[in-house]
C-alpha atoms as a PDB file:
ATOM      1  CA  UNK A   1      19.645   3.371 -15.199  1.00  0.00           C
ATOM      2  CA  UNK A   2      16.863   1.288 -16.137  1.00  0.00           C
ATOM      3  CA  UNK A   3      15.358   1.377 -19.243  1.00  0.00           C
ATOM      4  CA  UNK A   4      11.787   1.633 -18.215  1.00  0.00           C
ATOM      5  CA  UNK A   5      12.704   4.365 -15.192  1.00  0.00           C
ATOM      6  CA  UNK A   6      14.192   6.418 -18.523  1.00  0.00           C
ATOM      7  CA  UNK A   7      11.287   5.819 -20.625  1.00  0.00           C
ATOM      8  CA  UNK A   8       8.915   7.397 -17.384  1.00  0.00           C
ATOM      9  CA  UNK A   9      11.636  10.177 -17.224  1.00  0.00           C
ATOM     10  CA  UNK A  10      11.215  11.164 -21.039  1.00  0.00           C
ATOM     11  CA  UNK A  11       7.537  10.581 -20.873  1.00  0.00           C
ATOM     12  CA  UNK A  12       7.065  13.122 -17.958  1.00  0.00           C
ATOM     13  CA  UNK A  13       9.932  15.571 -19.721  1.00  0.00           C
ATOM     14  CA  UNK A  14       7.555  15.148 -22.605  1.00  0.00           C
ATOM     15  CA  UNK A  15       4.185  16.231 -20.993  1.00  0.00           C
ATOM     16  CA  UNK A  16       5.975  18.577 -19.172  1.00  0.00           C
ATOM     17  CA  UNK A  17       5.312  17.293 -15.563  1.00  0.00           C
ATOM     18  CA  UNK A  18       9.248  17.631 -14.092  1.00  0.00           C
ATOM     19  CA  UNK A  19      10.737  20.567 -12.286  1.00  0.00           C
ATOM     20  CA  UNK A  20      14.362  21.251 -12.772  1.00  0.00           C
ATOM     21  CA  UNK A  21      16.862  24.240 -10.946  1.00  0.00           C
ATOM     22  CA  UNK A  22      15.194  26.429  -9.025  1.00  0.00           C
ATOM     23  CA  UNK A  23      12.009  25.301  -9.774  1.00  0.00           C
ATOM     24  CA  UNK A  24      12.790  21.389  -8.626  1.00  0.00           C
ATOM     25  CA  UNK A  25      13.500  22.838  -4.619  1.00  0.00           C
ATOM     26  CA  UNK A  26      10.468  24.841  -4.950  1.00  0.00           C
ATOM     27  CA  UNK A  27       8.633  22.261  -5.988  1.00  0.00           C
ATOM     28  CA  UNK A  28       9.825  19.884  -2.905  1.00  0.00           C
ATOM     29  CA  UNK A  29       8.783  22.721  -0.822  1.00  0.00           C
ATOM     30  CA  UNK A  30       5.322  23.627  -1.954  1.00  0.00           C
ATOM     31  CA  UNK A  31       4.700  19.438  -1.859  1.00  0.00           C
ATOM     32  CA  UNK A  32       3.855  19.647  -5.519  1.00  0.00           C
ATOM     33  CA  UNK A  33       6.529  17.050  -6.526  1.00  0.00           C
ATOM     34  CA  UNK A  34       5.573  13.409  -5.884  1.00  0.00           C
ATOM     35  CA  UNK A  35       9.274  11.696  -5.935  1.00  0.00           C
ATOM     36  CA  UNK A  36      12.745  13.649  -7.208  1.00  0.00           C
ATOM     37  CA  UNK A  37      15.670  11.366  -9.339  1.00  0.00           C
ATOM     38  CA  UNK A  38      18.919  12.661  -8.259  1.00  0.00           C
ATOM     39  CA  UNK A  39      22.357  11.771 -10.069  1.00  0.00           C
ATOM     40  CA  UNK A  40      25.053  10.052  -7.688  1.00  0.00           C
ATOM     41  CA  UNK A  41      27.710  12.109  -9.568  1.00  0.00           C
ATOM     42  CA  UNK A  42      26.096  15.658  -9.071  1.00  0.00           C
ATOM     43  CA  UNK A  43      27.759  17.980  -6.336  1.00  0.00           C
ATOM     44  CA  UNK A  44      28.320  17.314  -2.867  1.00  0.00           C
ATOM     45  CA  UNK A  45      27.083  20.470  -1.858  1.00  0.00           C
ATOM     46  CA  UNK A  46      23.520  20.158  -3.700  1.00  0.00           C
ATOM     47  CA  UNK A  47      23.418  16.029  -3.588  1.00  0.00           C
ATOM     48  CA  UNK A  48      23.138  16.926   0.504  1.00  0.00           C
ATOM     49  CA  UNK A  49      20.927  19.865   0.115  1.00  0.00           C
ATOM     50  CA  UNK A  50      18.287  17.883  -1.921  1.00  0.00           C
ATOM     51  CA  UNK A  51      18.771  14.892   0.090  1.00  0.00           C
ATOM     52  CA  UNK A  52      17.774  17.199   3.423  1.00  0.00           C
ATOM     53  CA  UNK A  53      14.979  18.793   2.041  1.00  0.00           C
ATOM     54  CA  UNK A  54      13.716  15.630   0.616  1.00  0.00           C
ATOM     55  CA  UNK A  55      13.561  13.866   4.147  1.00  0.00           C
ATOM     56  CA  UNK A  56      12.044  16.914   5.767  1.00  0.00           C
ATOM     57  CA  UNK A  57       9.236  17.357   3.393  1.00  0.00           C
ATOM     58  CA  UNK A  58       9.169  13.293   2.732  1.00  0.00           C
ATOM     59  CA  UNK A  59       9.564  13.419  -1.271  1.00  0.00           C
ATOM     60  CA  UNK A  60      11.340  10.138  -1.912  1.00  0.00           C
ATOM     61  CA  UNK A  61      14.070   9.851  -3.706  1.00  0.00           C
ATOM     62  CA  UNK A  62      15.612   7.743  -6.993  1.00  0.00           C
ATOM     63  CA  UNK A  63      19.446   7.921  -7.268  1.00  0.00           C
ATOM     64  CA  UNK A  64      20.856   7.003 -11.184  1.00  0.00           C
ATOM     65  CA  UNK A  65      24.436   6.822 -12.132  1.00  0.00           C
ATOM     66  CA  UNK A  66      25.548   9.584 -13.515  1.00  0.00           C
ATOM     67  CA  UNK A  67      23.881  13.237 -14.229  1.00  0.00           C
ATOM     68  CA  UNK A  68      24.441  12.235 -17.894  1.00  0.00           C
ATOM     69  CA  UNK A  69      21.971   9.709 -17.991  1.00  0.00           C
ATOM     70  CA  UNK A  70      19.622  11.721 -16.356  1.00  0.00           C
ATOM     71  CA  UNK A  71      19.929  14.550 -19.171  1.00  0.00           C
ATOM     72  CA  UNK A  72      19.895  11.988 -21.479  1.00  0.00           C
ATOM     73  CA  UNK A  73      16.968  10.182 -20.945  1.00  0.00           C
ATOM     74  CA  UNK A  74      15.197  14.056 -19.981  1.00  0.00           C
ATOM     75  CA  UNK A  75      16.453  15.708 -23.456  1.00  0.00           C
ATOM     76  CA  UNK A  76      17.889  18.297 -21.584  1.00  0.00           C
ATOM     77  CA  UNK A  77      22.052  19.638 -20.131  1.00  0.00           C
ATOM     78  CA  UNK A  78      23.466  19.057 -17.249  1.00  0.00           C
ATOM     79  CA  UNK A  79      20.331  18.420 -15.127  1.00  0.00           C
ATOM     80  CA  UNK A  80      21.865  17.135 -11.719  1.00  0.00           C
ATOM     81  CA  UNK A  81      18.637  16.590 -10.218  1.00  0.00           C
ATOM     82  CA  UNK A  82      14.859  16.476 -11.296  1.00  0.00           C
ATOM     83  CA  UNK A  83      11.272  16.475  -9.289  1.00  0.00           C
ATOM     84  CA  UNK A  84       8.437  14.524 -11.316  1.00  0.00           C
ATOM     85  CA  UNK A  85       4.949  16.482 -10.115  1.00  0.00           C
ATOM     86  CA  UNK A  86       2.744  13.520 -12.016  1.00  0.00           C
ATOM     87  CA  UNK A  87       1.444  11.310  -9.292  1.00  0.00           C
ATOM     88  CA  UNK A  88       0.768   8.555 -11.621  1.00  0.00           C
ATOM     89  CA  UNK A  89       4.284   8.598 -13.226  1.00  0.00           C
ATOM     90  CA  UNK A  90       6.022   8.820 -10.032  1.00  0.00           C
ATOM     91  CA  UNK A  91       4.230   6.053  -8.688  1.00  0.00           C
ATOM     92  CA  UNK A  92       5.539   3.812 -11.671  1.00  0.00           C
ATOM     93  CA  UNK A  93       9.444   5.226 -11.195  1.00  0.00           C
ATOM     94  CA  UNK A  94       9.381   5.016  -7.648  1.00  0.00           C
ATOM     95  CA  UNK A  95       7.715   0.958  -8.111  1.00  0.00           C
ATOM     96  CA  UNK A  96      10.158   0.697 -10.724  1.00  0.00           C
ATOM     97  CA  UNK A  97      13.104   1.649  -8.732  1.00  0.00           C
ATOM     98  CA  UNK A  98      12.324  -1.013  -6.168  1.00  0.00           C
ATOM     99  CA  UNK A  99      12.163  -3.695  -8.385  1.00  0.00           C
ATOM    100  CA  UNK A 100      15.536  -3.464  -9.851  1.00  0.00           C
ATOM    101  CA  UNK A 101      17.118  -2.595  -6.553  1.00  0.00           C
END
């Protein structure tokens, strides 16, 4: 994962604007989250379920390596998948993300 994408991810972890769980699908739902990082090593059951309802509401998605990175650079366990509901911090991952890709 990028260094800068991980710095966004801690920063929004840190002002408390990310939804994980639960709380992450709702948050696709209800439009609330701007863009949602998902780990390519997370389940294939819940990698296709976010994927889905990502497309059908049009959140866009970031995929990083590994779910361990993503709880690393978020301070928190085993978090498969996050939503970030900041628009501005989004905006930064998301222009981020298609630099280095």
């Amino acid at each position: 994962m990028d260094s800068k994408i991980k710095g966004y991810l801690g920063l929004a972890a840190r002002i408390r604007k990310i939804e994980t769980g639960e709380r992450a699908s709702l948050s696709i739902r209800n439009k609330k989250a701007k863009c949602c990082v998902l780990a390519e090593d997370c389940g294939e059951n819940a990698k296709k379920k976010i994927q889905d309802k990502c497309a059908f509401y049009e959140i866009e998605l970031v995929y990083v390596n590994s779910r361990e990175e993503l709880s690393l650079a978020l301070g928190k366990a085993n978090s498969p998948y996050v939503t970030i509901t900041d628009e501005g911090i989004a905006k930064q991952i998301l222009k981020r993300n298609k630099e280095v890709i």
